[in-house]
N, C-alpha and C. Protein backbone atom coordinates (compact mmCIF):
# COMPACT_ATOMS: atom_id res chain seq x y z
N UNK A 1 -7.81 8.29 3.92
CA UNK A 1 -7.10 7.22 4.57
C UNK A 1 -5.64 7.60 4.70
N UNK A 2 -5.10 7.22 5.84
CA UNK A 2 -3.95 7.70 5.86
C UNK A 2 -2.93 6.17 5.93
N UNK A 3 -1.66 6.74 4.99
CA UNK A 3 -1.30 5.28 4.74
C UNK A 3 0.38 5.82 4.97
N UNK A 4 1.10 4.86 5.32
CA UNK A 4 2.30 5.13 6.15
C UNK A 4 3.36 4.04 5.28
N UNK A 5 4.46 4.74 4.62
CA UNK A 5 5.53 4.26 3.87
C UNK A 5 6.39 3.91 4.01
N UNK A 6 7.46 3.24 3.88
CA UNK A 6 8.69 2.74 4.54
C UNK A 6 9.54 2.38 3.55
N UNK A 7 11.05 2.92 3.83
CA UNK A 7 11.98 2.63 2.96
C UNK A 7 11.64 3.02 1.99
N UNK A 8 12.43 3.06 0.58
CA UNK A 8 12.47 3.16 -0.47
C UNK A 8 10.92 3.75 -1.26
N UNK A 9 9.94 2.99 -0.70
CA UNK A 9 8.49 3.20 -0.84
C UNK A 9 8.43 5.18 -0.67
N UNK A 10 9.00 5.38 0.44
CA UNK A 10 8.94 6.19 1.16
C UNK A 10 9.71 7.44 0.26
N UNK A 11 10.78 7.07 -0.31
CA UNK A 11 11.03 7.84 -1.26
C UNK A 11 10.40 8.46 -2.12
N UNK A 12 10.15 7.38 -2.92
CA UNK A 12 8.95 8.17 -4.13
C UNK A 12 7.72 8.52 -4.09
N UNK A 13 7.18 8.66 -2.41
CA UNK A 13 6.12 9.47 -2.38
C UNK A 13 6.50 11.24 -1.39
N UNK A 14 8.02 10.57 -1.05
CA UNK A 14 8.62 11.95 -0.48
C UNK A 14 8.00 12.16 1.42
N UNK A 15 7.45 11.56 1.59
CA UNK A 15 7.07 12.10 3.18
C UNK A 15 6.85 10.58 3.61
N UNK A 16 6.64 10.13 4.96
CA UNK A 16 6.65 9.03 5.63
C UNK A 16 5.03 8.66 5.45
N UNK A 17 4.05 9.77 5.58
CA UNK A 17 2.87 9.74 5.72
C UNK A 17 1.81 10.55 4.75
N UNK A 18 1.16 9.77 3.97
CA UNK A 18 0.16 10.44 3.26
C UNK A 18 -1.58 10.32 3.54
N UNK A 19 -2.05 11.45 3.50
CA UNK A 19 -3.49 11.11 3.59
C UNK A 19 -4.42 11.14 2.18
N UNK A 20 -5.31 10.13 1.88
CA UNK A 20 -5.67 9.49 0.54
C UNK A 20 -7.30 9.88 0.85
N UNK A 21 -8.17 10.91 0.41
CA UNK A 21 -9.27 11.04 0.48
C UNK A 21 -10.37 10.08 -0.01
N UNK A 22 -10.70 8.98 0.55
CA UNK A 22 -10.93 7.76 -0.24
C UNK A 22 -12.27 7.31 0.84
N UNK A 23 -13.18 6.83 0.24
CA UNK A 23 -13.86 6.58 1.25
C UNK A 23 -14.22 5.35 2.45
N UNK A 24 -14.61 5.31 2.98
CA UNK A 24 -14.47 3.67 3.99
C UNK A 24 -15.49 2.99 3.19
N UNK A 25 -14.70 1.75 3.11
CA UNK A 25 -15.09 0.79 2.34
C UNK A 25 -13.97 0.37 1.50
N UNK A 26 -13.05 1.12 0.82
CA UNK A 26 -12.12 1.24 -0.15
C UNK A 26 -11.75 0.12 -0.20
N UNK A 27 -11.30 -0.71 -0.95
CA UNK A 27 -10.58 -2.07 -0.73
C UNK A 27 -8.65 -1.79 -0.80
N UNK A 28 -7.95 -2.14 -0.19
CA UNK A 28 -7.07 -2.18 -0.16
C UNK A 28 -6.09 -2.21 -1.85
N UNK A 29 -6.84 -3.08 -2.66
CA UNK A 29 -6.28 -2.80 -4.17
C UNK A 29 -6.75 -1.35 -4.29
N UNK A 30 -7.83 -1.12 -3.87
CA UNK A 30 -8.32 0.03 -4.81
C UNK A 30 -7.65 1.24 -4.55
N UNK A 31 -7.24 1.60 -3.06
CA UNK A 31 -6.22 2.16 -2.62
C UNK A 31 -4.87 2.02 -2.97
N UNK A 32 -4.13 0.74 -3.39
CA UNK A 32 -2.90 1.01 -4.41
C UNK A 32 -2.79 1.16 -5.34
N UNK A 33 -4.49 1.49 -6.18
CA UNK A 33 -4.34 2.12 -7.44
C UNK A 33 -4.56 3.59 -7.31
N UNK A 34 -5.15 4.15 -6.39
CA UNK A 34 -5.07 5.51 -6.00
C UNK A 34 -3.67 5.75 -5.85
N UNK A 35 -3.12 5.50 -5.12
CA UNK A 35 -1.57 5.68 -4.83
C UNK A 35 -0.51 5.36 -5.93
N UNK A 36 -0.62 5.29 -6.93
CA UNK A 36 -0.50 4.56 -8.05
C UNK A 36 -0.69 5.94 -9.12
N UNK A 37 -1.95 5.93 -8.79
CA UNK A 37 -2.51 7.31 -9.82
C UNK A 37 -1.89 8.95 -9.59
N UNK A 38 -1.63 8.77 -8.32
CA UNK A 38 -1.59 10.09 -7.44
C UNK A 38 0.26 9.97 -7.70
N UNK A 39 1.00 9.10 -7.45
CA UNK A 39 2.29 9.01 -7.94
C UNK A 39 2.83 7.73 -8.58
N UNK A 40 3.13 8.43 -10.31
CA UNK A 40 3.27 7.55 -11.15
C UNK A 40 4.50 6.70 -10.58
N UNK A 41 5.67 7.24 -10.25
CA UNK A 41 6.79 6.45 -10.24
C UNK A 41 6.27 4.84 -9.46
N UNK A 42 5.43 4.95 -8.68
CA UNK A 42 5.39 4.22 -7.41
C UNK A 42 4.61 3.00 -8.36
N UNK A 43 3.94 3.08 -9.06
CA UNK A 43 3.46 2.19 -10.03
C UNK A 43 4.89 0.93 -10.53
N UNK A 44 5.83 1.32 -10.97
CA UNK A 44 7.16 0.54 -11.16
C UNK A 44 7.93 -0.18 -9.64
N UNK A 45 7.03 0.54 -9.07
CA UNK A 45 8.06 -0.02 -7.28
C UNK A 45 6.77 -1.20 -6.98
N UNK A 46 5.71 -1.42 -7.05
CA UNK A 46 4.56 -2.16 -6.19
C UNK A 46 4.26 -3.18 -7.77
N UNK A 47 3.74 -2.78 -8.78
CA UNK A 47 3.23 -3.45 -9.78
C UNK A 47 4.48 -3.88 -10.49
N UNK A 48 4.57 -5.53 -11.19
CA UNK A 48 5.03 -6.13 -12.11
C UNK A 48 4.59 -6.01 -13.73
N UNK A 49 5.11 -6.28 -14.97
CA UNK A 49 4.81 -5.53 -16.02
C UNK A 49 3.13 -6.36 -16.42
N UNK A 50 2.49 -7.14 -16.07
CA UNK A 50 1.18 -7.46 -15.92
C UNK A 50 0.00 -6.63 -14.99
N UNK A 51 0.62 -5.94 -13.83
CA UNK A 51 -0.31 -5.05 -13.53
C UNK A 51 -0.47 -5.94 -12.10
N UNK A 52 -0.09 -6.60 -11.63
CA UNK A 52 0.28 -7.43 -10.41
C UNK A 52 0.92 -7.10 -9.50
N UNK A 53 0.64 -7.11 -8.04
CA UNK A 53 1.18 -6.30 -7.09
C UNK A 53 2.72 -7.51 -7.10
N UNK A 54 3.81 -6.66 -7.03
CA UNK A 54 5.00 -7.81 -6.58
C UNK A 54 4.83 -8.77 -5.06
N UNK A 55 5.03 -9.55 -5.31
CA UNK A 55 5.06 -10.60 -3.80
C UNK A 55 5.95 -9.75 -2.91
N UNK A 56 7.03 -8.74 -3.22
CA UNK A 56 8.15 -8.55 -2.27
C UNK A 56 7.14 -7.38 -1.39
N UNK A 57 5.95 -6.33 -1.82
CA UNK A 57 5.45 -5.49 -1.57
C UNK A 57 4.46 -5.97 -0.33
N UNK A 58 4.41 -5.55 0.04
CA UNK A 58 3.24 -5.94 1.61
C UNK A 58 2.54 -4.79 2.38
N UNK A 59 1.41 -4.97 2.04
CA UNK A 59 0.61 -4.27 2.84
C UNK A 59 0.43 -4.62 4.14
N UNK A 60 0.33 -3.59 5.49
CA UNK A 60 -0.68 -4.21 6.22
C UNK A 60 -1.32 -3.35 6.51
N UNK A 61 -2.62 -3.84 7.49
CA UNK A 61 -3.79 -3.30 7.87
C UNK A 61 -3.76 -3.36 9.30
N UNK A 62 -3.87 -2.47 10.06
CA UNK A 62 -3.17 -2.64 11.44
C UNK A 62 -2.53 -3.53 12.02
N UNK A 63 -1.85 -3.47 11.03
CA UNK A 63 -0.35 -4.67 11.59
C UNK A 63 -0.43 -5.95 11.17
N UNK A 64 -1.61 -6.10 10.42
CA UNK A 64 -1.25 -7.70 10.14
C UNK A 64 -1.54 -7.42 8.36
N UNK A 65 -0.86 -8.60 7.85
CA UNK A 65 -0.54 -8.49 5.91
C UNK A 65 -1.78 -8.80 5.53
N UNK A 66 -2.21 -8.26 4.74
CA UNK A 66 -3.73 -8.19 4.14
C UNK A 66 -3.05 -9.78 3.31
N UNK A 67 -2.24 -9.89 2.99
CA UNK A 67 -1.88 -11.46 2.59
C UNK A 67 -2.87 -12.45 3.21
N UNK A 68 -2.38 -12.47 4.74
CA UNK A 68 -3.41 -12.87 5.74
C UNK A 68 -4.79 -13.18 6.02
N UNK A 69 -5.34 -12.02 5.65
CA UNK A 69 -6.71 -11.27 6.07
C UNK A 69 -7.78 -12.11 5.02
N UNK A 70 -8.90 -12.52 5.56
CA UNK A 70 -9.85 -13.03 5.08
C UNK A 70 -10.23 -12.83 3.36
N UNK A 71 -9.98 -11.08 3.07
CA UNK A 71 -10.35 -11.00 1.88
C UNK A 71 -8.93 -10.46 1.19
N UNK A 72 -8.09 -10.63 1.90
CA UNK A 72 -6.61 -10.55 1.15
C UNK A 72 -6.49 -9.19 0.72
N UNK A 73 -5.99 -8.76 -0.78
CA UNK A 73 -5.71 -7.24 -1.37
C UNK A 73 -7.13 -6.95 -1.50
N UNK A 74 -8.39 -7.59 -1.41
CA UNK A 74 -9.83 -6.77 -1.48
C UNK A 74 -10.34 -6.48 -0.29
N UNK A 75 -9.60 -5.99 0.98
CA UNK A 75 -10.11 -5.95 2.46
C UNK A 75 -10.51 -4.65 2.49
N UNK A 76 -11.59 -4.34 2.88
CA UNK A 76 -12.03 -3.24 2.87
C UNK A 76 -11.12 -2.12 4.00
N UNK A 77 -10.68 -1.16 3.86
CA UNK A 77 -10.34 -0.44 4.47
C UNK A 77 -11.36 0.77 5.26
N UNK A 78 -11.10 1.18 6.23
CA UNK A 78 -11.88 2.29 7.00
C UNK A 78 -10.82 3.74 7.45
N UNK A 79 -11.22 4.72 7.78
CA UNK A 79 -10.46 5.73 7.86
C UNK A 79 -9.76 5.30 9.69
N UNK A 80 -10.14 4.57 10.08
CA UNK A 80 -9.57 4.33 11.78
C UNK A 80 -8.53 3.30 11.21
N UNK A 81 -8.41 2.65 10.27
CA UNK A 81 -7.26 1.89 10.26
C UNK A 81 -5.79 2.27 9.91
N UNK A 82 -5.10 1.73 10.46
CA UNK A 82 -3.68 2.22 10.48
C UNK A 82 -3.19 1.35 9.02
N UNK A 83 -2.89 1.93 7.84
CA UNK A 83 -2.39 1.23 7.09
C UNK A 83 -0.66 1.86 6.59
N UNK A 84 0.20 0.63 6.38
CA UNK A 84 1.79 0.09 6.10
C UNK A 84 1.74 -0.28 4.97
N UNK A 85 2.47 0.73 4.05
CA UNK A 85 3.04 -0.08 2.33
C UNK A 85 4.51 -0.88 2.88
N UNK A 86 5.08 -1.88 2.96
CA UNK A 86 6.45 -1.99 2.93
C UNK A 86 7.03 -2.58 1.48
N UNK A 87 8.23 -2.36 1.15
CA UNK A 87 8.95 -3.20 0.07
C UNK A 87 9.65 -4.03 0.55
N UNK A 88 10.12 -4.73 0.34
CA UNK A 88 11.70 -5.65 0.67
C UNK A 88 12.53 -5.36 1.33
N UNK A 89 12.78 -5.87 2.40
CA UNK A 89 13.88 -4.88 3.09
C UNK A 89 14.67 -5.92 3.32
N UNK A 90 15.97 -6.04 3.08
CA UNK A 90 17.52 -6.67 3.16
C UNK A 90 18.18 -5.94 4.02
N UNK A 91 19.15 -7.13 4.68
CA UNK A 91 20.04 -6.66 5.78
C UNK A 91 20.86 -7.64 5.90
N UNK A 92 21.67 -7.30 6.76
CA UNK A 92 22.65 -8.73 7.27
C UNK A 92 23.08 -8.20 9.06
């Protein structure tokens, strides 16, 4: 699965774009624990000290927030989907 980073996110995995050998079906948690596993730092940027994705963190799944999505962080993912980690992003 190929999953696409932004900002800060984007830092601590070092490239804009990673591909996650994972199979279709994956659920969207199960994929931020791969990503998670694969780079520790990123575990302190997405998870709270309970093991809880932060509210500020947002996935989406071709463009819309798995927030959204029928089965929320358990949406199954497929290798045709375009998936977005974002963090928080501030501006003025």
């Amino acid at each position: 699965m190929r999953v696409n980073f932004f900002a800060t996110l984007r830092l601590v995995v070092g490239q804009k774009t990673v591909d996650f050998p994972l199979p279709d079906g994956t659920t969207a948690r199960e994929l931020l624990a791969e990503i998670a596993k694969q780079y520790p730092a990123m575990r302190k940027e997405v998870y709270d000290g309970k093991g809880n994705l932060y509210e500020h963190i947002h996935v989406f799944v071709n463009g819309r927030d798995v927030l959204f999505l029928e089965n929320a962080i358990d949406t199954p993912l497929y290798g045709t989907d375009t998936i977005s980690v974002f963090p928080a992003i501030g501006g003025g």
